[in-house]
PDB file of N, CA and C in Angstrom:
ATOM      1  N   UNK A   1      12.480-140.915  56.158  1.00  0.00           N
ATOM      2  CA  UNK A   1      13.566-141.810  56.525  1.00  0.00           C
ATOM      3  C   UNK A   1      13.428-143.108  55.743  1.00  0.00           C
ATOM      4  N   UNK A   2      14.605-143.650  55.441  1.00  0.00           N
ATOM      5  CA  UNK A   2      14.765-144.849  54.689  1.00  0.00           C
ATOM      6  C   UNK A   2      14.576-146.056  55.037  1.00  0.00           C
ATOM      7  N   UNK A   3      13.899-146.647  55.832  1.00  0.00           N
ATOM      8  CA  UNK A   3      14.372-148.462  56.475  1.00  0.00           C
ATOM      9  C   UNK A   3      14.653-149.223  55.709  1.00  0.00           C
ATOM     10  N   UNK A   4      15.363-149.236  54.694  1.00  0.00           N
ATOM     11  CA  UNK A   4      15.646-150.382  53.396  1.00  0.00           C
ATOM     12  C   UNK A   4      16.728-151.084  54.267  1.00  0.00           C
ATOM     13  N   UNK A   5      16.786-152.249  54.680  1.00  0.00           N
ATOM     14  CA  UNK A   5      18.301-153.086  55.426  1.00  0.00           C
ATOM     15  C   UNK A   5      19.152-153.638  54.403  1.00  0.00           C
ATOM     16  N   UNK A   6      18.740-153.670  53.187  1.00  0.00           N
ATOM     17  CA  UNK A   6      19.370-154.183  51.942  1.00  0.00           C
ATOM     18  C   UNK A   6      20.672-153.624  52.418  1.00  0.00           C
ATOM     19  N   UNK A   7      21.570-154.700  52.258  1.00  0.00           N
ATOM     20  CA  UNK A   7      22.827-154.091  51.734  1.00  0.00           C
ATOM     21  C   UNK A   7      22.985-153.383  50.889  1.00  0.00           C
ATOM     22  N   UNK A   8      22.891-153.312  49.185  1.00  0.00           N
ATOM     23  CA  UNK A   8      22.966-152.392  48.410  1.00  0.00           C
ATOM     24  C   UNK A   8      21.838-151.411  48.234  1.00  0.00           C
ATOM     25  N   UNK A   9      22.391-149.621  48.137  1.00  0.00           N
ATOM     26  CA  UNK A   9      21.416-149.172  48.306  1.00  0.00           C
ATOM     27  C   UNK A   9      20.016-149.493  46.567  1.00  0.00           C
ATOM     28  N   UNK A  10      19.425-149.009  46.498  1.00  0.00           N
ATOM     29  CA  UNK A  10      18.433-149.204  45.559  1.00  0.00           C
ATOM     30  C   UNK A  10      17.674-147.996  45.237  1.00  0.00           C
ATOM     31  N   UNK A  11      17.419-147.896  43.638  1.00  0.00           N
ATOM     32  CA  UNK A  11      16.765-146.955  43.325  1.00  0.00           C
ATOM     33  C   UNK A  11      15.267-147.465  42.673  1.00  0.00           C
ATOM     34  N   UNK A  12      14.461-146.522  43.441  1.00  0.00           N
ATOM     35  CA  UNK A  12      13.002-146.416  42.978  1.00  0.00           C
ATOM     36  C   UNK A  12      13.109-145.927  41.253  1.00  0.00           C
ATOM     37  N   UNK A  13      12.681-146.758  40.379  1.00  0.00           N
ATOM     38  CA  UNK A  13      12.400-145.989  38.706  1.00  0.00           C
ATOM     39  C   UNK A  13      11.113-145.950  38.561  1.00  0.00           C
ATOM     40  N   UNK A  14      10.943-144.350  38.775  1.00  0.00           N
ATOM     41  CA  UNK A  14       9.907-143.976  38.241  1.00  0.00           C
ATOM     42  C   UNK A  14       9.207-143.840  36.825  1.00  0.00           C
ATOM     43  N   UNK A  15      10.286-144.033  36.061  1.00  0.00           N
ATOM     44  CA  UNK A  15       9.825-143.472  34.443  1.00  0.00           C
ATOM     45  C   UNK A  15      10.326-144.829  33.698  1.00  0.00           C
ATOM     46  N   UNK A  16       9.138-145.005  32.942  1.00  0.00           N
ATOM     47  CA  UNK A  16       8.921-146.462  31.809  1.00  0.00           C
ATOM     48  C   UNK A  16      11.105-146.484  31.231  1.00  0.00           C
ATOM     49  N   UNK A  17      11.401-147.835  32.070  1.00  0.00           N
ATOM     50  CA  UNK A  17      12.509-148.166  31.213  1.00  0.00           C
ATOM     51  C   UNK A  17      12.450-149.699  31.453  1.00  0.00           C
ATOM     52  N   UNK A  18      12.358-149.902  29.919  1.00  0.00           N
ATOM     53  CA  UNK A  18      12.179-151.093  29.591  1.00  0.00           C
ATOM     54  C   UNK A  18      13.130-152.374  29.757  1.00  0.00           C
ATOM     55  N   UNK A  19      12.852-153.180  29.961  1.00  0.00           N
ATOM     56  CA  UNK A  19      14.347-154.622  30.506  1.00  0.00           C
ATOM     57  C   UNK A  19      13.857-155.525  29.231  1.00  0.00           C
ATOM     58  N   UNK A  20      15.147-155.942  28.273  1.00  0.00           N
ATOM     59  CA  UNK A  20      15.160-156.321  26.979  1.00  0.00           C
ATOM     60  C   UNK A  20      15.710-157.706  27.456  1.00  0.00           C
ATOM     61  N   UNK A  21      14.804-158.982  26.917  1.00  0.00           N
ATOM     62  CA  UNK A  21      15.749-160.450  26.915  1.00  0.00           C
ATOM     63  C   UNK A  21      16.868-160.072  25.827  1.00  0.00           C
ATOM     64  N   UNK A  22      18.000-161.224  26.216  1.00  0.00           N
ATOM     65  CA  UNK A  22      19.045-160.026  25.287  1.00  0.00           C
ATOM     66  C   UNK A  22      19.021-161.867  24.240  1.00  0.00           C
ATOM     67  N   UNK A  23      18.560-162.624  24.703  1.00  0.00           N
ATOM     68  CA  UNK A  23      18.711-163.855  23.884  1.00  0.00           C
ATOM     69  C   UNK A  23      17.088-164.303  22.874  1.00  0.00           C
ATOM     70  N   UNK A  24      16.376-163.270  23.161  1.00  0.00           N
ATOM     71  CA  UNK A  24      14.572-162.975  22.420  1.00  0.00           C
ATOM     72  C   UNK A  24      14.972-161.700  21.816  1.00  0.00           C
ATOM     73  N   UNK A  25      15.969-160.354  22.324  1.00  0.00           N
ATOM     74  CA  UNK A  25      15.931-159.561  21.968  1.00  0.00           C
ATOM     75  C   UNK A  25      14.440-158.728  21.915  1.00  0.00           C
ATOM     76  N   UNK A  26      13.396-159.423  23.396  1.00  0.00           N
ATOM     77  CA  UNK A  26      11.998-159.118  23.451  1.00  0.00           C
ATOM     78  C   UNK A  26      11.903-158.099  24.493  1.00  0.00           C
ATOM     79  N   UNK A  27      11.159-156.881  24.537  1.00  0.00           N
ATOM     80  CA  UNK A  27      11.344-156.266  26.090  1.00  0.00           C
ATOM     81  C   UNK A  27      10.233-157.293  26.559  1.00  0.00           C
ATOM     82  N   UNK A  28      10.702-157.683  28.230  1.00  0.00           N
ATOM     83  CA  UNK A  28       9.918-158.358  28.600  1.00  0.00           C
ATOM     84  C   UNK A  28       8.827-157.841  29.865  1.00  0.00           C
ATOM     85  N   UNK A  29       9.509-157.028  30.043  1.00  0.00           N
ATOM     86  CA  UNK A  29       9.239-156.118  31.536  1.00  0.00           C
ATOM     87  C   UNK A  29       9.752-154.853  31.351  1.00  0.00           C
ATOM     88  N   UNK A  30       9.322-154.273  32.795  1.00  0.00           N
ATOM     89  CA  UNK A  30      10.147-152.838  33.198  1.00  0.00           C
ATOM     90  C   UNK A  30      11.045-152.463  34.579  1.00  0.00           C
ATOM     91  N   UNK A  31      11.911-151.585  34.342  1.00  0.00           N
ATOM     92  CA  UNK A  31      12.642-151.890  36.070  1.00  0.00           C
ATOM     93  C   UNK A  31      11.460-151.221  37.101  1.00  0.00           C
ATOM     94  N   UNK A  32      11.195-151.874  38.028  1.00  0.00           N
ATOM     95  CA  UNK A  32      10.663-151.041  39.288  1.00  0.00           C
ATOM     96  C   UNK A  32      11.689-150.740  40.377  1.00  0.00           C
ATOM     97  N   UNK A  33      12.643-151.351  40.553  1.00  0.00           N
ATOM     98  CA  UNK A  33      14.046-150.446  41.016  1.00  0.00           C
ATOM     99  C   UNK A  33      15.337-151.351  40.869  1.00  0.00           C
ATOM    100  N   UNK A  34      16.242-150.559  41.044  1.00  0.00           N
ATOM    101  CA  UNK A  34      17.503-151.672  40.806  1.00  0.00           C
ATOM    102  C   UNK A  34      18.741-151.095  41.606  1.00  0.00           C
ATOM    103  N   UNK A  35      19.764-152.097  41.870  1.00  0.00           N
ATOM    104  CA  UNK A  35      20.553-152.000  43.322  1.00  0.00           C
ATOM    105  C   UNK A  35      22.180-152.622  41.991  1.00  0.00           C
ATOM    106  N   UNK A  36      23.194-152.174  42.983  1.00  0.00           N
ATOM    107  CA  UNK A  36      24.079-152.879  42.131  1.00  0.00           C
ATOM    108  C   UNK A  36      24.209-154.432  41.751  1.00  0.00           C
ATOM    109  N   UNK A  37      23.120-155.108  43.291  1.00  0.00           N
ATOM    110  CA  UNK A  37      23.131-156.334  43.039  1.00  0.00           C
ATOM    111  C   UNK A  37      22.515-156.960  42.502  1.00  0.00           C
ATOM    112  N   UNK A  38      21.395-156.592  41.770  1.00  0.00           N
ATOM    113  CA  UNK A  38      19.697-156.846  41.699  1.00  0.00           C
ATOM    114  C   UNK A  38      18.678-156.044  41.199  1.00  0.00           C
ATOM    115  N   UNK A  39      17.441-156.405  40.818  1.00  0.00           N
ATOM    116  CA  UNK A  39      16.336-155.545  40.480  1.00  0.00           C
ATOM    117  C   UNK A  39      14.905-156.267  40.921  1.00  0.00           C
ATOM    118  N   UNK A  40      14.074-155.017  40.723  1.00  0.00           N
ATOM    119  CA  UNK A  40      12.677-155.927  40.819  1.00  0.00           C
ATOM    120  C   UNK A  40      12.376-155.195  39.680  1.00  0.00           C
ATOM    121  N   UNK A  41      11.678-156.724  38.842  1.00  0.00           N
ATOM    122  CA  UNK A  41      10.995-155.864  37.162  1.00  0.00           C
ATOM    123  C   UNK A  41       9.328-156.444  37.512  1.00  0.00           C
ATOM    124  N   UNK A  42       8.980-155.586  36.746  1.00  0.00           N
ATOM    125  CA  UNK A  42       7.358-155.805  37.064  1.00  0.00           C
ATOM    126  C   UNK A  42       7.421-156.380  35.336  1.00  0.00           C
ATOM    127  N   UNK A  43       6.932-157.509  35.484  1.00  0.00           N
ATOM    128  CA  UNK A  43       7.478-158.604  34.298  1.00  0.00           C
ATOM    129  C   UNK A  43       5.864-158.390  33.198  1.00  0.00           C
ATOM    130  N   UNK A  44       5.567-158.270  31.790  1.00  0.00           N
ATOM    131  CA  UNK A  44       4.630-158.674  31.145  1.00  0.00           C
ATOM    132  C   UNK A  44       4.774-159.655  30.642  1.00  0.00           C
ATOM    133  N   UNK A  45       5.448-160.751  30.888  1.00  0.00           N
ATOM    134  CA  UNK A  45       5.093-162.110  30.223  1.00  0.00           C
ATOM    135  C   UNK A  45       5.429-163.335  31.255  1.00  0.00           C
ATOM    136  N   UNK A  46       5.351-164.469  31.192  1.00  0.00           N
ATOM    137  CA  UNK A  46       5.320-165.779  32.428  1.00  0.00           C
ATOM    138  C   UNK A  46       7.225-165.590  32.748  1.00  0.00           C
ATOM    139  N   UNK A  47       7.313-165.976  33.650  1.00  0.00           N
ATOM    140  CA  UNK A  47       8.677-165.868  34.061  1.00  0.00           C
ATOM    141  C   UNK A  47       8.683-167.969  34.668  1.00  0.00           C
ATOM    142  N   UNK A  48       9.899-168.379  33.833  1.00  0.00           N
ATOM    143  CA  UNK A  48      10.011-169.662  34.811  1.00  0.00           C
ATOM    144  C   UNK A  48      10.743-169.790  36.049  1.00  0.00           C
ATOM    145  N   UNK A  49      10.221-170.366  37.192  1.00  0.00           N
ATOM    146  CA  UNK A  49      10.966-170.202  38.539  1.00  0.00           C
ATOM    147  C   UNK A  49      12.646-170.395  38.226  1.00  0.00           C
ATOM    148  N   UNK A  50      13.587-169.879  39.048  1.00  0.00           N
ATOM    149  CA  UNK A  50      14.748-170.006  39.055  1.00  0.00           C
ATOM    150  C   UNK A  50      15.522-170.051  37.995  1.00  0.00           C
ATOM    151  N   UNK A  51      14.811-169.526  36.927  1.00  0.00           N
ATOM    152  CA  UNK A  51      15.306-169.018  36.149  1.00  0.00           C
ATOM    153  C   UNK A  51      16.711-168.161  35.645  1.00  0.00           C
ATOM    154  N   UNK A  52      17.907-168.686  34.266  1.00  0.00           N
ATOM    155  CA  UNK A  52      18.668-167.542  34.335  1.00  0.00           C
ATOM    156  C   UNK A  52      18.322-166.625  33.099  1.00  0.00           C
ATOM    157  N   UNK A  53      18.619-165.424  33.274  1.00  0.00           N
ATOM    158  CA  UNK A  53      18.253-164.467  31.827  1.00  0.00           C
ATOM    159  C   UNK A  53      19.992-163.467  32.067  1.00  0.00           C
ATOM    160  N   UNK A  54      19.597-162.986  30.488  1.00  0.00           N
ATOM    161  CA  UNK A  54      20.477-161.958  29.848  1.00  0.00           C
ATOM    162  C   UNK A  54      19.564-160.710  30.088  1.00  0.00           C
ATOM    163  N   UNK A  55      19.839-159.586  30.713  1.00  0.00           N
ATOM    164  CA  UNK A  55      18.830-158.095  30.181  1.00  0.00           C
ATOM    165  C   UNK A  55      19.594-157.237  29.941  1.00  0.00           C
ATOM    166  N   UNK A  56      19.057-156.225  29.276  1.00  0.00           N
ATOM    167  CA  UNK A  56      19.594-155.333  29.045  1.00  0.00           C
ATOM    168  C   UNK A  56      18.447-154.120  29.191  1.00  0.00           C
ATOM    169  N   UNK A  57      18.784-152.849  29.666  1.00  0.00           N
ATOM    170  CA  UNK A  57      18.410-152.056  30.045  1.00  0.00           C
ATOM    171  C   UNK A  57      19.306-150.336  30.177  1.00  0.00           C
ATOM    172  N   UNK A  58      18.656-149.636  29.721  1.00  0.00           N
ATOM    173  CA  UNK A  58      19.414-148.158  29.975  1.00  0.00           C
ATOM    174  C   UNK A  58      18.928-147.388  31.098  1.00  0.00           C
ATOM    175  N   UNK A  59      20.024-146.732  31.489  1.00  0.00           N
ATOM    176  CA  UNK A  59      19.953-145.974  32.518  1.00  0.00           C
ATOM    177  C   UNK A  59      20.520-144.004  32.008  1.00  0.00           C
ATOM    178  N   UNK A  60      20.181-143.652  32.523  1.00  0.00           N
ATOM    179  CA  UNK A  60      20.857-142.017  32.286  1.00  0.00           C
ATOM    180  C   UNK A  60      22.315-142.107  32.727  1.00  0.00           C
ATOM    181  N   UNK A  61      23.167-141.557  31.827  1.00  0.00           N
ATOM    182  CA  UNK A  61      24.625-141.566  32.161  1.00  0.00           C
ATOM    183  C   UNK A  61      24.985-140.071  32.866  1.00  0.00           C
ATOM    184  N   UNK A  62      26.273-140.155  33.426  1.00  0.00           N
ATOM    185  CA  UNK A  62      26.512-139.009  33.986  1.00  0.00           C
ATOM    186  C   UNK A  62      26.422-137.222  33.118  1.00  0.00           C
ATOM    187  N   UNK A  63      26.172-137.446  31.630  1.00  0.00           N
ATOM    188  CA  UNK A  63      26.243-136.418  30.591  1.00  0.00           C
ATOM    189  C   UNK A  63      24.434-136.633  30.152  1.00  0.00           C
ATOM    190  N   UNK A  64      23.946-137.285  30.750  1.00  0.00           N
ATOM    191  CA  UNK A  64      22.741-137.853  30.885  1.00  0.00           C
ATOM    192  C   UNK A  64      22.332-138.007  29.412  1.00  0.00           C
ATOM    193  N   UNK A  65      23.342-138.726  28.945  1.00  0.00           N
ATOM    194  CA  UNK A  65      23.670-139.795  27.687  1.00  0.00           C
ATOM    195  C   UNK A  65      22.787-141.178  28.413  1.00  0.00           C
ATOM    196  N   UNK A  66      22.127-141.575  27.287  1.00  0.00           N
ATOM    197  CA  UNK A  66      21.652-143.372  27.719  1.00  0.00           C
ATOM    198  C   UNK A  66      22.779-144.079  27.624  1.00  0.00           C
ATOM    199  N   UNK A  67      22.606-145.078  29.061  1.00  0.00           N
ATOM    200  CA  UNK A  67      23.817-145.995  28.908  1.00  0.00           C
ATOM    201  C   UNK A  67      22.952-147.024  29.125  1.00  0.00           C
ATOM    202  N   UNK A  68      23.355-148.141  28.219  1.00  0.00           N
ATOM    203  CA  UNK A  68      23.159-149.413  28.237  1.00  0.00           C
ATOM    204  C   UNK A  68      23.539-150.598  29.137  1.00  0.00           C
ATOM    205  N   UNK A  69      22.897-150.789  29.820  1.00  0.00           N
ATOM    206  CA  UNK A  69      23.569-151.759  31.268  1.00  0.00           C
ATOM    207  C   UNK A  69      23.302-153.606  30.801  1.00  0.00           C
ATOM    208  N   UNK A  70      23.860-154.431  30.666  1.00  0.00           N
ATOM    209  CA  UNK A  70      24.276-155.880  30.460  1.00  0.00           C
ATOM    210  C   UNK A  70      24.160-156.622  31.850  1.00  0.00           C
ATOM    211  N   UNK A  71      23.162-157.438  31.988  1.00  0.00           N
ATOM    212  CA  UNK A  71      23.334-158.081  33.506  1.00  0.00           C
ATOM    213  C   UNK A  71      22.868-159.403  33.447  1.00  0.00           C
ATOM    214  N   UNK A  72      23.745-160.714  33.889  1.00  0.00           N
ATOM    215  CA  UNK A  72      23.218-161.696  33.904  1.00  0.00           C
ATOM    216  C   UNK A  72      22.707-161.875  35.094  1.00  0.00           C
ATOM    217  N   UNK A  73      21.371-162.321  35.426  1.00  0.00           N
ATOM    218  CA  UNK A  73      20.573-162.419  36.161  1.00  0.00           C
ATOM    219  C   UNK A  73      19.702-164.113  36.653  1.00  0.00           C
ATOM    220  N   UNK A  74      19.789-164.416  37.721  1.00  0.00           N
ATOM    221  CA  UNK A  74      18.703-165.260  38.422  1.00  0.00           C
ATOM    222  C   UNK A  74      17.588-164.935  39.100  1.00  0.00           C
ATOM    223  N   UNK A  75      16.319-164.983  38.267  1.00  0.00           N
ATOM    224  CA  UNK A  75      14.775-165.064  39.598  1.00  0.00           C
ATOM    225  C   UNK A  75      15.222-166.250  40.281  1.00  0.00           C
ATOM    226  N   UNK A  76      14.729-164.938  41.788  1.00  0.00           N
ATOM    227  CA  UNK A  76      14.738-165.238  43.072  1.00  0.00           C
ATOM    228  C   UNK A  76      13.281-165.562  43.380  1.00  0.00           C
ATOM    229  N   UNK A  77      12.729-164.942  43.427  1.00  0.00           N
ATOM    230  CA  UNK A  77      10.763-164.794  43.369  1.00  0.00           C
ATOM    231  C   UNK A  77       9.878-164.249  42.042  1.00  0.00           C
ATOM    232  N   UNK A  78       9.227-165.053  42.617  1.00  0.00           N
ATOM    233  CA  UNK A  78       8.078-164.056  40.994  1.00  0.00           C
ATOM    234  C   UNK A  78       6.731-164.524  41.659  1.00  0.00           C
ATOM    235  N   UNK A  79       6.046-163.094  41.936  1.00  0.00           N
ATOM    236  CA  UNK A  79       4.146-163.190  42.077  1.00  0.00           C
ATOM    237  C   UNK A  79       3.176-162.420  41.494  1.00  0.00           C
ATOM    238  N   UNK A  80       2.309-162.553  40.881  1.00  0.00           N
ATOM    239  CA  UNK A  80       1.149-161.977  40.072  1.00  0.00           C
ATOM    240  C   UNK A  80       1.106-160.578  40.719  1.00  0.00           C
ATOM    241  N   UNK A  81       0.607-159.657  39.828  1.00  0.00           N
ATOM    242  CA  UNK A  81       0.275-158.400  40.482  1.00  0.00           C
ATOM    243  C   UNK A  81      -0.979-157.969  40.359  1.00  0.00           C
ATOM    244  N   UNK A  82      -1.433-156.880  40.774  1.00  0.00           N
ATOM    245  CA  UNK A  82      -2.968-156.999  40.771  1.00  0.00           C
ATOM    246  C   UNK A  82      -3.095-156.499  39.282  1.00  0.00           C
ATOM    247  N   UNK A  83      -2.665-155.923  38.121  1.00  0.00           N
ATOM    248  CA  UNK A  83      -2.612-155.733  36.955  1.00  0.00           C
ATOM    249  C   UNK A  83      -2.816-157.022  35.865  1.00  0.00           C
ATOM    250  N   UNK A  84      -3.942-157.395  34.992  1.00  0.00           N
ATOM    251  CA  UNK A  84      -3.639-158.749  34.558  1.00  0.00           C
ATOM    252  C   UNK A  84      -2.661-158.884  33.620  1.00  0.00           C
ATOM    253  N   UNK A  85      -1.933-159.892  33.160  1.00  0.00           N
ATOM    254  CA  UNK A  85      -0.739-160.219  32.448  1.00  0.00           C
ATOM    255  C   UNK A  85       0.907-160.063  32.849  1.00  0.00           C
ATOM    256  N   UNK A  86       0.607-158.976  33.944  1.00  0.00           N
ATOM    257  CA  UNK A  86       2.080-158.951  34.936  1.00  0.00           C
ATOM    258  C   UNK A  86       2.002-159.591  35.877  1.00  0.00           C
ATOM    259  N   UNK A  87       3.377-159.813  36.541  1.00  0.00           N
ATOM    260  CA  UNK A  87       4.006-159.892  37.888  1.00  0.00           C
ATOM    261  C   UNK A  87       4.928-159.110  37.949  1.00  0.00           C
ATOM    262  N   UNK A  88       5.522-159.234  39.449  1.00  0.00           N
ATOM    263  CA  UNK A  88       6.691-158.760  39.931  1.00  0.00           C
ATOM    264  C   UNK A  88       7.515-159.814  40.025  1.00  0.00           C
ATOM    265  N   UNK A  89       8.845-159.507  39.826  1.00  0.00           N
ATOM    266  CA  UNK A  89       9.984-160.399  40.048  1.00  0.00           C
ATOM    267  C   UNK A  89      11.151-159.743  40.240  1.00  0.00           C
ATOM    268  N   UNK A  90      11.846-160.665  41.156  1.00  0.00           N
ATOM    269  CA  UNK A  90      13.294-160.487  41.859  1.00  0.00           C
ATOM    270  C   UNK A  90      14.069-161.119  41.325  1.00  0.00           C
ATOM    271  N   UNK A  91      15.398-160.287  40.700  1.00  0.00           N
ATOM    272  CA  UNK A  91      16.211-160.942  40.741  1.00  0.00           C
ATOM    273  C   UNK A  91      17.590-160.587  40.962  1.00  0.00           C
ATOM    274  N   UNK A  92      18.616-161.422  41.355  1.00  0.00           N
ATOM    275  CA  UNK A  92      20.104-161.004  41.407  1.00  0.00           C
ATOM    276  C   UNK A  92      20.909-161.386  40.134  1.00  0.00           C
ATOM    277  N   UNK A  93      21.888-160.314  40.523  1.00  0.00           N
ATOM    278  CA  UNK A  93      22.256-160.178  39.258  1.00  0.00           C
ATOM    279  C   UNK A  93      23.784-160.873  39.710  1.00  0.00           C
ATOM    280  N   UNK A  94      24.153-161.965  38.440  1.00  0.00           N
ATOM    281  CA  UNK A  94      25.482-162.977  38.395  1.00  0.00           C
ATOM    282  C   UNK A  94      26.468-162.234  37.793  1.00  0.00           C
ATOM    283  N   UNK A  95      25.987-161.532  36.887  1.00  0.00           N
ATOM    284  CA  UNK A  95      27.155-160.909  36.439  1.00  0.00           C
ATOM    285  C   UNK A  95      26.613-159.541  35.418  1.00  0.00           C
ATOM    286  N   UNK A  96      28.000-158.610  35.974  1.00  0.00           N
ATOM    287  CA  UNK A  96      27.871-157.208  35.799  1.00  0.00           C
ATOM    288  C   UNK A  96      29.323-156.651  35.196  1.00  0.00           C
ATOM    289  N   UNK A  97      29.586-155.885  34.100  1.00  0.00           N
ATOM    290  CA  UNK A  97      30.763-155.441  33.946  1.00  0.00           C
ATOM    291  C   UNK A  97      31.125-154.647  35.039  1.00  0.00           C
ATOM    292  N   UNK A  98      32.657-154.272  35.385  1.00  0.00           N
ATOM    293  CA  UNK A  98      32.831-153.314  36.135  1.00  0.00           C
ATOM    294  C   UNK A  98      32.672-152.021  35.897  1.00  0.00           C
ATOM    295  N   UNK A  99      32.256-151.421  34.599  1.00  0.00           N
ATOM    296  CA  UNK A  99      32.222-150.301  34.168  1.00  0.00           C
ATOM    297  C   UNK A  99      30.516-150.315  33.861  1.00  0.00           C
ATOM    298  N   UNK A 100      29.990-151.261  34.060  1.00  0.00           N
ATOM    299  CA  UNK A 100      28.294-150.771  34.120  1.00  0.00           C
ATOM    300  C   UNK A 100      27.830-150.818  35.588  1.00  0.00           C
ATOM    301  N   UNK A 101      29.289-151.638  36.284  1.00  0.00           N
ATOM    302  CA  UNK A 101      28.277-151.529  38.249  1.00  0.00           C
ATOM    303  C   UNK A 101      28.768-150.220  38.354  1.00  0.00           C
ATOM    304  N   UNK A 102      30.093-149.467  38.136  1.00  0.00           N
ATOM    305  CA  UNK A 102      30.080-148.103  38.284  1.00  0.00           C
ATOM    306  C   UNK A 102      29.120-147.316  38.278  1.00  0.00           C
ATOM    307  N   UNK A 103      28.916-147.437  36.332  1.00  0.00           N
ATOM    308  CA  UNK A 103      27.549-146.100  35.708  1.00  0.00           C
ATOM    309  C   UNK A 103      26.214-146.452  37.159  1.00  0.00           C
ATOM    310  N   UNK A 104      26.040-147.842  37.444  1.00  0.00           N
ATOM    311  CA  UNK A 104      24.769-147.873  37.981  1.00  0.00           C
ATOM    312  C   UNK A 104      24.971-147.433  39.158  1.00  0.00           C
ATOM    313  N   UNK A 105      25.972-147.532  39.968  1.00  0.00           N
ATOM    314  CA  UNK A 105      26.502-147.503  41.332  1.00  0.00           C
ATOM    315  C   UNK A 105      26.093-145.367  41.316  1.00  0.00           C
ATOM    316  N   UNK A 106      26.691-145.279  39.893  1.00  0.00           N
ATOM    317  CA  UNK A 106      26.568-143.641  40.082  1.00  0.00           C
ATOM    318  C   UNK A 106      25.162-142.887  39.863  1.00  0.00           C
ATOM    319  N   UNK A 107      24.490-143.458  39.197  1.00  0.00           N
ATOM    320  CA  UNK A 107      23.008-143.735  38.561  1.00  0.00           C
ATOM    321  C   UNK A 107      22.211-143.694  40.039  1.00  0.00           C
ATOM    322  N   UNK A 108      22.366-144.680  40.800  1.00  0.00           N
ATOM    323  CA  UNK A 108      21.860-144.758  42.110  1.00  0.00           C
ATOM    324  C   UNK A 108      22.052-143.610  42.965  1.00  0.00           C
ATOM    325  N   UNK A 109      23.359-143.246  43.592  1.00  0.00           N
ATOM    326  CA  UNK A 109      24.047-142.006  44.280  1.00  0.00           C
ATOM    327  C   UNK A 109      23.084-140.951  43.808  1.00  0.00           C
ATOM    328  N   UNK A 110      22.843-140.582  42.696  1.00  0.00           N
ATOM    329  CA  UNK A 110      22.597-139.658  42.434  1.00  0.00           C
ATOM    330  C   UNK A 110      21.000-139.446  42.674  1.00  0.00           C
ATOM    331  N   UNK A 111      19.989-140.061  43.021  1.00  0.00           N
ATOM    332  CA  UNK A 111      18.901-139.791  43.280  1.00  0.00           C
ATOM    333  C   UNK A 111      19.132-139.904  44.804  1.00  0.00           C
ATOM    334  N   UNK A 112      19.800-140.737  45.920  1.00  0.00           N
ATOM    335  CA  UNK A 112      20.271-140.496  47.099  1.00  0.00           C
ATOM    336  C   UNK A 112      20.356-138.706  47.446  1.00  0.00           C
ATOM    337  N   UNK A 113      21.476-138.474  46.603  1.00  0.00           N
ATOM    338  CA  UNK A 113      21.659-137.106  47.008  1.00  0.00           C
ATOM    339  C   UNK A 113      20.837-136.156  46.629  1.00  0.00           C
ATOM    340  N   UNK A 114      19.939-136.250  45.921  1.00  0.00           N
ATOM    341  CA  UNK A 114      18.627-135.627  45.139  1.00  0.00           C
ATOM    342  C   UNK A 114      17.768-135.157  46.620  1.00  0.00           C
ATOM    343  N   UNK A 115      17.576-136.604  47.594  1.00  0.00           N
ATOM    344  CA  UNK A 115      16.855-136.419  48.468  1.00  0.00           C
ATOM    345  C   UNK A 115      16.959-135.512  49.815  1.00  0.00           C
TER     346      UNK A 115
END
């Protein structure tokens, strides 16, 4: 059973996909899951508090084509992890095309119904 109270549901990513600064063009992190509203990236480099960023990141498309997802984003939190040189960080996302909250919206569904 699920207890997530999040409003949006959220997917666990299991497999290395990388989150690209889109203004360093650096990967900086990786997703550890992501919601239509938000993600948590388990970050390899310093993150500044309240921070805004550009990422970019792919997801499997419905032809399970890579699709490229665009999200402007604010950290919410960021804390060290027991790994040295990472953290974890939260953030929401400001802005999303409507045709990448779809792909993700469908991206998500689909490991839901998996279960």
């Amino acid at each position: 059973m699920n207890d997530d109270t999040r409003r949006a549901p959220r997917r666990e990513v299991a497999d290395q996909v990388p989150v690209t600064d889109m203004m360093t063009e650096a990967v900086i992190g990786r997703l550890g899951n992501v919601s239509e509203t938000g993600m948590l990236m388990i970050c390899s480099v310093p993150m500044t508090p309240d921070a805004l960023h550009q990422f970019r990141f792919a997801i499997q498309g419905t032809h399970g084509q890579p699709v490229q997802v665009d999200v402007g984003a604010h950290l919410l939190w960021n804390e060290k992890s027991n790994a040295p040189g990472q953290s974890w960080a939260g953030f929401r996302f400001l802005t999303l095309s409507g045709e990448h909250r779809e792909q993700l919206r469908a991206w998500i569904a689909e490991e839901s119904s998996a279960v």
